[in-house]
Each structure stands twice: as structure tokens, then as C-alpha cells.
C-alpha atoms as a PDB file:
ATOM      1  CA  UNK A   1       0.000   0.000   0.000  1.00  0.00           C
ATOM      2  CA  UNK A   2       2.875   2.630   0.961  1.00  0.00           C
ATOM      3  CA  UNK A   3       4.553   2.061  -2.587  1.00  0.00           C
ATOM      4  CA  UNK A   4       1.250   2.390  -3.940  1.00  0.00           C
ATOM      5  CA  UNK A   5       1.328   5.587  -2.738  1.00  0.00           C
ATOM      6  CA  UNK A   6       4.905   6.702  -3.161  1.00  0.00           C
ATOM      7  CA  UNK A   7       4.350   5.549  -7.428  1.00  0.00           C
ATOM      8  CA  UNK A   8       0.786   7.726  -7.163  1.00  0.00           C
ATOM      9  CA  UNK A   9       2.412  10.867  -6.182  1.00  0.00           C
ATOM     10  CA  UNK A  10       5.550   9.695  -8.719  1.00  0.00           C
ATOM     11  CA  UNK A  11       3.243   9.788 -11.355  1.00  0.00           C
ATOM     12  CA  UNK A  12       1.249  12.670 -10.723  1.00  0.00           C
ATOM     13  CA  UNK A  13       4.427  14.489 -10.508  1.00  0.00           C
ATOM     14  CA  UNK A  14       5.676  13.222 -14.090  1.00  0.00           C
ATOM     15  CA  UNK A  15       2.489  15.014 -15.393  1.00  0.00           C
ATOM     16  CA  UNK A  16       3.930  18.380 -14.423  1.00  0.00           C
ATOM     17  CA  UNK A  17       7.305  17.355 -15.295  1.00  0.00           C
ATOM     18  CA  UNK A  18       6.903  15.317 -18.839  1.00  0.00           C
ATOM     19  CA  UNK A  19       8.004  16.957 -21.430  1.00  0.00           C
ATOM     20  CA  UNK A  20       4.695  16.275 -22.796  1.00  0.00           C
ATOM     21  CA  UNK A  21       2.554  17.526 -19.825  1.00  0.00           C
ATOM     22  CA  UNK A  22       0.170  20.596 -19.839  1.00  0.00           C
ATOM     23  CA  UNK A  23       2.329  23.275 -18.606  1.00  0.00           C
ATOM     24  CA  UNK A  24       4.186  25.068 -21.334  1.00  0.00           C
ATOM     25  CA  UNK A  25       7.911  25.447 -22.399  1.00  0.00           C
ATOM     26  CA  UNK A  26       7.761  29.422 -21.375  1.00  0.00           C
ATOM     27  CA  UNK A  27       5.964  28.295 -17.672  1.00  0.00           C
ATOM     28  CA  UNK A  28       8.492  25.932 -17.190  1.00  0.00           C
ATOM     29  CA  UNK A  29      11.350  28.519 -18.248  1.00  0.00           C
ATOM     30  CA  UNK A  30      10.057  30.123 -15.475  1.00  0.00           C
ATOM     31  CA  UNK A  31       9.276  27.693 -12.800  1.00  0.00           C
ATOM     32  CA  UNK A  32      10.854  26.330  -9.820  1.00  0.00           C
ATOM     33  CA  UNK A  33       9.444  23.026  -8.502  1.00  0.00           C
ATOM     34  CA  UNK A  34      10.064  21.561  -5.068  1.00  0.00           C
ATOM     35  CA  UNK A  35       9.212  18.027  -4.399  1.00  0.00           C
ATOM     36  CA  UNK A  36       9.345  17.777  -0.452  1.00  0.00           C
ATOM     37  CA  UNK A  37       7.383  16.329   2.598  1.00  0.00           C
ATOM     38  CA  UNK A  38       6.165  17.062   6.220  1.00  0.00           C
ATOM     39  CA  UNK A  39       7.326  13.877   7.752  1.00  0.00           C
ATOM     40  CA  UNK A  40       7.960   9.874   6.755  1.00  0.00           C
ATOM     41  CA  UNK A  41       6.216   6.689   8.491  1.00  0.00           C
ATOM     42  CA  UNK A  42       7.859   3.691  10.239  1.00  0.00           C
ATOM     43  CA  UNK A  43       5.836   1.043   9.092  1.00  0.00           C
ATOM     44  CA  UNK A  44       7.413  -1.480  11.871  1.00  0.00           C
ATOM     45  CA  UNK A  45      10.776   0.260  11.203  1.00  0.00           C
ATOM     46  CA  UNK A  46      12.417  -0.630  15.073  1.00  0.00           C
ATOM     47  CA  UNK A  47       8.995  -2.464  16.084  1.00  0.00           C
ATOM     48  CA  UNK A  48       7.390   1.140  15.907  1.00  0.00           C
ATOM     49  CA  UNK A  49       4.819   3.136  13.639  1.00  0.00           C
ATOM     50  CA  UNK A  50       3.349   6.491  12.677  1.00  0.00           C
ATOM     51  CA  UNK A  51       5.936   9.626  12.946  1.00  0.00           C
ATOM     52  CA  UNK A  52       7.034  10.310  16.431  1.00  0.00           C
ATOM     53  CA  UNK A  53      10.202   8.590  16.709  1.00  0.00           C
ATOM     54  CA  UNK A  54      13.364  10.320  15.553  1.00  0.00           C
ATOM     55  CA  UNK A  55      14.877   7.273  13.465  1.00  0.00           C
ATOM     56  CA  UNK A  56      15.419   7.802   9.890  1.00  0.00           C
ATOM     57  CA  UNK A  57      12.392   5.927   8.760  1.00  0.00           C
ATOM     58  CA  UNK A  58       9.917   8.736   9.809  1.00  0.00           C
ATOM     59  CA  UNK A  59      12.561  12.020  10.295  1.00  0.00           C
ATOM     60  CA  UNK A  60      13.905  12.074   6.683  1.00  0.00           C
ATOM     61  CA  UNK A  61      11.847  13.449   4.079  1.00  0.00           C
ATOM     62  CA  UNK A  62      12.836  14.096   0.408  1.00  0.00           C
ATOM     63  CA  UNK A  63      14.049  17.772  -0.637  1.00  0.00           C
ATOM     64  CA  UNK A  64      14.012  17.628  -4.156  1.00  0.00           C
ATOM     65  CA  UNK A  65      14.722  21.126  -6.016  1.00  0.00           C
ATOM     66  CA  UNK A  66      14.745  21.488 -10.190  1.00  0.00           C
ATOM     67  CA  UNK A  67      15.282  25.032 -11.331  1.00  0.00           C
ATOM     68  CA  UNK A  68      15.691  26.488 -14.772  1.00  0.00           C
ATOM     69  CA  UNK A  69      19.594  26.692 -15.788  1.00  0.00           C
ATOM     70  CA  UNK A  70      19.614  30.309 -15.376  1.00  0.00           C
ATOM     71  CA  UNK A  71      19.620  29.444 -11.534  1.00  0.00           C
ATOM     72  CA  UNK A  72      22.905  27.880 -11.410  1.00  0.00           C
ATOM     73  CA  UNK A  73      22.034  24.513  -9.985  1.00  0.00           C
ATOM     74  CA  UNK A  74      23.569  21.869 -11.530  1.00  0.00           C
ATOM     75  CA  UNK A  75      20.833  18.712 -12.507  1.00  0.00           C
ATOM     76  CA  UNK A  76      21.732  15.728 -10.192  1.00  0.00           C
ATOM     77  CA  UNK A  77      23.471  17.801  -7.491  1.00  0.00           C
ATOM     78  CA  UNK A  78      23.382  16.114  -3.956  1.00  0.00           C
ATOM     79  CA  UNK A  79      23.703  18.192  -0.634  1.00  0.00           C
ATOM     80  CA  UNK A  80      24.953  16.174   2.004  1.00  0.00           C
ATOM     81  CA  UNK A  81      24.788  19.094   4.877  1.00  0.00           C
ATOM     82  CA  UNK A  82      21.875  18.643   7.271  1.00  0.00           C
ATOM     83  CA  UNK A  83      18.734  20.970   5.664  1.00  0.00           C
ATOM     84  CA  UNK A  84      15.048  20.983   7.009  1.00  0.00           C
ATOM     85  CA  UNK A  85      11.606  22.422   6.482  1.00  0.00           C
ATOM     86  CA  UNK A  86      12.860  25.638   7.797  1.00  0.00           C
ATOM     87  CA  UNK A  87      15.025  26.431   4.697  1.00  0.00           C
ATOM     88  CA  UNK A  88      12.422  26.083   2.255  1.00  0.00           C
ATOM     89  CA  UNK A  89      11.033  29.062   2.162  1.00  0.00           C
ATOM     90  CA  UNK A  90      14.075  31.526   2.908  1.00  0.00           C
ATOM     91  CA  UNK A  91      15.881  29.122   0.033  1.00  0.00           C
ATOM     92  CA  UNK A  92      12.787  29.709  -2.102  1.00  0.00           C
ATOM     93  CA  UNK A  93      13.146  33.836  -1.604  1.00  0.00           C
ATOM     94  CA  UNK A  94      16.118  34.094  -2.618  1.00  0.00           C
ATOM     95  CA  UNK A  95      16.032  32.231  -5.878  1.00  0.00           C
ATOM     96  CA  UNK A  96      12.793  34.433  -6.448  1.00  0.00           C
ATOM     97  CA  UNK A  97      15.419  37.715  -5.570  1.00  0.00           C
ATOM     98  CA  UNK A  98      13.274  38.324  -2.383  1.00  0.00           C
ATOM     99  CA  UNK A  99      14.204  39.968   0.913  1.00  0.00           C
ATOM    100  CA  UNK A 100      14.362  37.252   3.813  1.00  0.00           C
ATOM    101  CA  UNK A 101      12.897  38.146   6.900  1.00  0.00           C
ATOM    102  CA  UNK A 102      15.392  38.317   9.451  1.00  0.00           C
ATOM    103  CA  UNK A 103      12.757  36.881  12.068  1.00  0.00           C
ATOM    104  CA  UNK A 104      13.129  33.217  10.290  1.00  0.00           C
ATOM    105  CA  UNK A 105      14.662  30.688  11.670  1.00  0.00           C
ATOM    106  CA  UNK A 106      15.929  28.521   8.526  1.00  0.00           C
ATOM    107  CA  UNK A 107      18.215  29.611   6.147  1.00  0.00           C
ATOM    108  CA  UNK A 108      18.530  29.618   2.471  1.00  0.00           C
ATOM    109  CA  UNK A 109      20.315  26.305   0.771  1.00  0.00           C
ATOM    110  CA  UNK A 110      21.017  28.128  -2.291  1.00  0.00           C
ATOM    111  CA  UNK A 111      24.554  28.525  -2.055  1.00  0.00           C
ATOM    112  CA  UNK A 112      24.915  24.824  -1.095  1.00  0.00           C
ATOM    113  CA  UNK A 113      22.448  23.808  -4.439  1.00  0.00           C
ATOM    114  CA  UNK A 114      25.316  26.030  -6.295  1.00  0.00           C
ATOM    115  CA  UNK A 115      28.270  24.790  -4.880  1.00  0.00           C
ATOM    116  CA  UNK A 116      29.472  27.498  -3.581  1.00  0.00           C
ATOM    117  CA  UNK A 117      32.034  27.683  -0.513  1.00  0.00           C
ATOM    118  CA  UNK A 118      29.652  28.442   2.650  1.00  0.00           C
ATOM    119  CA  UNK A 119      29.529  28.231   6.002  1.00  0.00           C
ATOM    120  CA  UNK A 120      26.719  25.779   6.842  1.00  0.00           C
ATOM    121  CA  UNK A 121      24.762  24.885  10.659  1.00  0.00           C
ATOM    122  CA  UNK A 122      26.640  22.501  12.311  1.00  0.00           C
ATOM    123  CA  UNK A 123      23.936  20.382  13.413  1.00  0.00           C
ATOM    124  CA  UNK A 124      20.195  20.063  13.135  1.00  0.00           C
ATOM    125  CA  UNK A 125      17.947  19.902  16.427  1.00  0.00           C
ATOM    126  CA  UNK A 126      14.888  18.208  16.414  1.00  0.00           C
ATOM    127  CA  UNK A 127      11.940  17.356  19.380  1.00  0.00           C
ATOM    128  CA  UNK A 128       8.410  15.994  20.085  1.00  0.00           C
ATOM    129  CA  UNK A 129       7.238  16.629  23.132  1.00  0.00           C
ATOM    130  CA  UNK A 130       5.225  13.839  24.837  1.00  0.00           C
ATOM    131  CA  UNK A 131       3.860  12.903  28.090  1.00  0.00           C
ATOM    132  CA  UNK A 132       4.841   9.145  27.468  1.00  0.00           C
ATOM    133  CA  UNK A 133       7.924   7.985  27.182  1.00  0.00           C
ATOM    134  CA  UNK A 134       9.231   8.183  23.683  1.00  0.00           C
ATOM    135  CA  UNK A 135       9.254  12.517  24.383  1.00  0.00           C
ATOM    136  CA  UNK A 136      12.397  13.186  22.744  1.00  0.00           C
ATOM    137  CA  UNK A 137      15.173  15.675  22.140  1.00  0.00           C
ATOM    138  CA  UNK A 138      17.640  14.854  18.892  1.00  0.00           C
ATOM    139  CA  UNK A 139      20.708  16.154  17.095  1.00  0.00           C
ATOM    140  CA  UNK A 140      21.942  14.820  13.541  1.00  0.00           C
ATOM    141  CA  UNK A 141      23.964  16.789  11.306  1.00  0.00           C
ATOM    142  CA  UNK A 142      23.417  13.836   8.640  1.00  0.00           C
ATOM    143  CA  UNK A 143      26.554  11.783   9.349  1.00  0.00           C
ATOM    144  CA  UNK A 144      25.575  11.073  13.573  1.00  0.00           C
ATOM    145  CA  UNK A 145      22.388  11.515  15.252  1.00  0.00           C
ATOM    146  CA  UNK A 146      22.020  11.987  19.195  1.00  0.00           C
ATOM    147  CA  UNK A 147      19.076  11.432  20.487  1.00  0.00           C
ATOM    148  CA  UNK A 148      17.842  11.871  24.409  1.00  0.00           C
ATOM    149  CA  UNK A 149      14.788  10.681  26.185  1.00  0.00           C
ATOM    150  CA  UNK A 150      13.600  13.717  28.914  1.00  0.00           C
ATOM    151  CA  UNK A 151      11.743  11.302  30.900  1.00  0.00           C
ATOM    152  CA  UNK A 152      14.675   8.688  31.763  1.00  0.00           C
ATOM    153  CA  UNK A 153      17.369  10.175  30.189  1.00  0.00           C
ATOM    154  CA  UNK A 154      18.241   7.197  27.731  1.00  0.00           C
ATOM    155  CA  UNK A 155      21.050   8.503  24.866  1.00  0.00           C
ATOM    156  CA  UNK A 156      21.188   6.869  21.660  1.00  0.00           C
ATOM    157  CA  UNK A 157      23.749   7.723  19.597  1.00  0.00           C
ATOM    158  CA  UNK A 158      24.087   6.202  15.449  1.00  0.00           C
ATOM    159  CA  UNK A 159      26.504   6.287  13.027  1.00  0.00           C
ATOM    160  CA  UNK A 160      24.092   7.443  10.178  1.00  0.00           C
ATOM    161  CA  UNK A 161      27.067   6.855   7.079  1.00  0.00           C
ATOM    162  CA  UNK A 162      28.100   3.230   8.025  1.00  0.00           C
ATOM    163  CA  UNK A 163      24.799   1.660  10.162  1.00  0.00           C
ATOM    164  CA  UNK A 164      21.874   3.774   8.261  1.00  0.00           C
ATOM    165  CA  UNK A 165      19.430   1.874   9.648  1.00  0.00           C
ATOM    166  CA  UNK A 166      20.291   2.531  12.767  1.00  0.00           C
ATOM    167  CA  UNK A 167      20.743  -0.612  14.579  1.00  0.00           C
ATOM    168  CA  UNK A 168      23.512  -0.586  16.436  1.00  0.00           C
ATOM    169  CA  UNK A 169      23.417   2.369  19.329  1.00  0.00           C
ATOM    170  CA  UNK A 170      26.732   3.595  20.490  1.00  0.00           C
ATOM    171  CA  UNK A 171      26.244   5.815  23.410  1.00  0.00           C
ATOM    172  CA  UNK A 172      27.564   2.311  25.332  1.00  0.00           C
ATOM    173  CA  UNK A 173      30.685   1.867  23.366  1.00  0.00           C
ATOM    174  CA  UNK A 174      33.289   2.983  25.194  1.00  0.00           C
ATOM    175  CA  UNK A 175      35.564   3.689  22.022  1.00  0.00           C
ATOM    176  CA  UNK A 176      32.685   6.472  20.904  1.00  0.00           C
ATOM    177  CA  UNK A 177      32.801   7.861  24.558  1.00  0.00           C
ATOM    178  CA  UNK A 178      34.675  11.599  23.161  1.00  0.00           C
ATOM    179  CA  UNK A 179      32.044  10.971  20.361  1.00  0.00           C
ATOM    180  CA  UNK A 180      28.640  10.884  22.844  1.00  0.00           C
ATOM    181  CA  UNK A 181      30.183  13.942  25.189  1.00  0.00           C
ATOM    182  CA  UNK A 182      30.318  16.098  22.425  1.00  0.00           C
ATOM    183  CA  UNK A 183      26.893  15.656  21.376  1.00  0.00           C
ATOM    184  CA  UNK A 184      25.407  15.720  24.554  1.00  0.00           C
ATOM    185  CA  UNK A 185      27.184  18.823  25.507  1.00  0.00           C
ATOM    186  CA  UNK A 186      26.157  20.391  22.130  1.00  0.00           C
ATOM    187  CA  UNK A 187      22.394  19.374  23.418  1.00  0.00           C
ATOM    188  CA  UNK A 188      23.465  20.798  27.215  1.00  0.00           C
ATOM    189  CA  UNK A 189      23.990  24.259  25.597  1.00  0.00           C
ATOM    190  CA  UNK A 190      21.668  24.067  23.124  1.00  0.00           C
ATOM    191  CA  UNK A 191      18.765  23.387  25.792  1.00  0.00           C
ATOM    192  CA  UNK A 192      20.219  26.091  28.586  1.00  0.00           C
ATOM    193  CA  UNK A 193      17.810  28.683  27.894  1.00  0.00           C
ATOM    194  CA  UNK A 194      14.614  26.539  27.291  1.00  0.00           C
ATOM    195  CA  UNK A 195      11.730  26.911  29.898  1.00  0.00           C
ATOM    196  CA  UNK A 196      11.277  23.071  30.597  1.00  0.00           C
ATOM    197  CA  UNK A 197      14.542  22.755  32.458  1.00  0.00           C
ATOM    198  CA  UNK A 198      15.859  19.960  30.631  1.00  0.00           C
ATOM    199  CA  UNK A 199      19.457  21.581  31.104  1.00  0.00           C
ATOM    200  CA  UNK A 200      20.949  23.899  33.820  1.00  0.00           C
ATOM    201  CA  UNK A 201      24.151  24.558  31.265  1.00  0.00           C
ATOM    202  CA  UNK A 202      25.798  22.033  33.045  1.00  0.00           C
ATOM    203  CA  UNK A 203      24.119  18.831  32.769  1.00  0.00           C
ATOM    204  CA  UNK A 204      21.100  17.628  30.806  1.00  0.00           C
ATOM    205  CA  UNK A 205      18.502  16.816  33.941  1.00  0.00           C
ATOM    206  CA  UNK A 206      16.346  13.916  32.900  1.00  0.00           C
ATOM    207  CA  UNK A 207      12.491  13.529  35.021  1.00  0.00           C
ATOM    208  CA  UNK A 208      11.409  16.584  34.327  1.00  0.00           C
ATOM    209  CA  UNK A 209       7.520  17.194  34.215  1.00  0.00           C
ATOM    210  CA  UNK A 210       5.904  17.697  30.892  1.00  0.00           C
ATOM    211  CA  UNK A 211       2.351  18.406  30.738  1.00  0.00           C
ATOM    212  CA  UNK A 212       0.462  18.614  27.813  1.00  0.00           C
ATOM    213  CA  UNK A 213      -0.355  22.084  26.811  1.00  0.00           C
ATOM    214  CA  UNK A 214      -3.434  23.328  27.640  1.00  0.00           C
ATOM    215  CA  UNK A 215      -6.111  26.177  26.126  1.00  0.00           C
ATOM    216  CA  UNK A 216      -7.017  29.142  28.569  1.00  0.00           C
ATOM    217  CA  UNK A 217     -11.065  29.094  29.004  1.00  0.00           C
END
């Protein structure tokens, strides 16, 4: 059923995209299309479903840019620094020669999608927030990915380049010990100023309460 799906969108996309589809040669001269999604699903990936685990299965998402030549971004170009949602739209301003707000958080990709020499985030951070106990707190910057558990403080910690699937966790292997300590202090500062205590600068405090947010009447 799920590559059922995947082929259904595949093909509804090569209707746009075929040379033979219904949008012109001049709209297309002048078009930018972006193939890219919310979220992905487990589907049993690690005995789990649905979205709300950080493994790869349901965190990655495609990010698929085509541009006119004009653009500067070469066909078949692959970015291997850590982008997100966040980028689309300051990514998508700039091609279109538009101010970006300073007030957003993401950034634009296009010198990356040019290959251009720039100075890139050195790490994603992602989170759901949950009163059960697969809450979670992650880094990845594409190669690793940290990822803590606020309610016990469990650490995983995967080598994303040579165990993709994630199945081996190293935040017990004592030869990745320098590895874990700098992602968990990157997470230690990165948390310091949040408002659900999770760090004090110093330490990432794990039992924390977490109640579900909740309307004013």
C-alpha cells in the first residue's frame, strides 16, 4: 500500500514534469518546482509506527529542487549538509530575488544547491514533546544523530554513514565515549535557555515534568 502511494504521487508528478505535460515550455522557463514532505512513516521500522520517533524511517523526508539553468544549480546535485523544512522558504526567496525576513529561523540552501564555498549549521535539532515515554530531544547533522529521552534520560547515539538503519546504538561503546560527550554537551547548551529545564548549562537533567499544553477558558 505505501509504494502504492509513493508511485501515485511519482506519477502525478511526471504530469507536471513530462516533457509532454500541460504546462508550457515558457511556464516551465520560469518555474521552480520543489518536491518535499512534512514527515515519513515507520511502518514497523524498530517495532514502531506512525511519525514520532526520531529514526530515519519517519525524520527524513525528500528535498528535491529542479530550477531552470539560469539558476545555477547543476541537474543531479546532492547536498549532504543537514537541511530541514525551515530552509524552504528563505531558500525559495532568494532564488525568487526576495528579501528574507530576518525573524526566520531557517536559512537559504542556495549557495549549497550552487556549490558554492559556505559556512553551513553545524547540526540540526529536532523534538516531540510527549507525556509518554518516547518525548524526545535529537541532534543529527546527517553523518551522527544523538538522540535523548527527557523522561529517563536514555542517549542513543548512530553512526548514520556506516549503520543507516540505525541498529547498532553507540552511546555504550566505550571507544565512541569523546564521540557521545560532544553531542550531549552540544544538546546541554543548546537546551540552557529553554523553559522546561531539561538543562541547567551544566548537565542535561532527565524527570522533568511535561504536561500537555493546555487552552485558557
Amino acid at each position: 500500500g505505501y509504494y502504492g502511494l509513493v508511485n501515485y504521487i511519482d506519477d502525478q508528478i511526471n504530469r507536471l514534469l513530462n516533457p509532454l505535460a500541460v504546462l508550457d515550455a515558457t511556464t516551465m522557463a520560469n518555474t521552480i518546482v520543489v518536491y518535499i514532505s512534512d514527515h515519513g512513516e515507520a511502518l514497523g521500522d524498530h517495532y514502531h509506527w506512525c511519525k514520532s520517533r526520531p529514526y530515519e524511517g519517519a525524520a527524513r523526508v525528500p528535498f528535491l529542487l529542479r530550477a531552470p539553468a539560469r539558476f545555477g544549480i547543476e541537474p543531479g546535485r546532492v547536498i549532504r549538509e543537514a537541511v530541514c523544512l525551515e530552509d524552504l522558504m528563505p531558500t525559495l526567496l532568494e532564488l525568487a530575488d526576495l528579501p528574507v525576513p530576518a525573524s526566520v529561523d531557517g536559512r537559504s540552501a542556495v549557495p549549497l544547491l550552487r556549490g558554492e564555498s559556505s559556512t553551513w549549521r553545524p547540526y540540526l535539532h529536532g523534538e516531540f514533546a510527549c507525556v509518554g515515554d518516547w518525548g524526545h530531544q535529537t541532534l543529527t547533522d546527517g553523518r551522527s544523530k544523538y538522540v535523548w529521552l527527557p523522561r529517563d534520560g536514555r542517549e542513543l547515539l548512530f553512526d548514520l554513514e556506516r549503520d543507516p538503519r540505525e541498529l547498532r546504538n553507540l552511546a555504550g561503546d566505550s571507544t565512541r565515549a569523546d564521540l557521545l560527550l560532544q553531542w550531549r554537551d552540544r544538546l546541554i547548551r543548546h537546551l540552557a535557555e529553554r523553559p522546561e529545564g531539561f538543562s541547567d548549562g551544566r548537565r542535561l537533567i532527565a524527570g522533568r515534568p511535561f504536561p500537555a499544553l493546555r487552552a485558557s477558558v
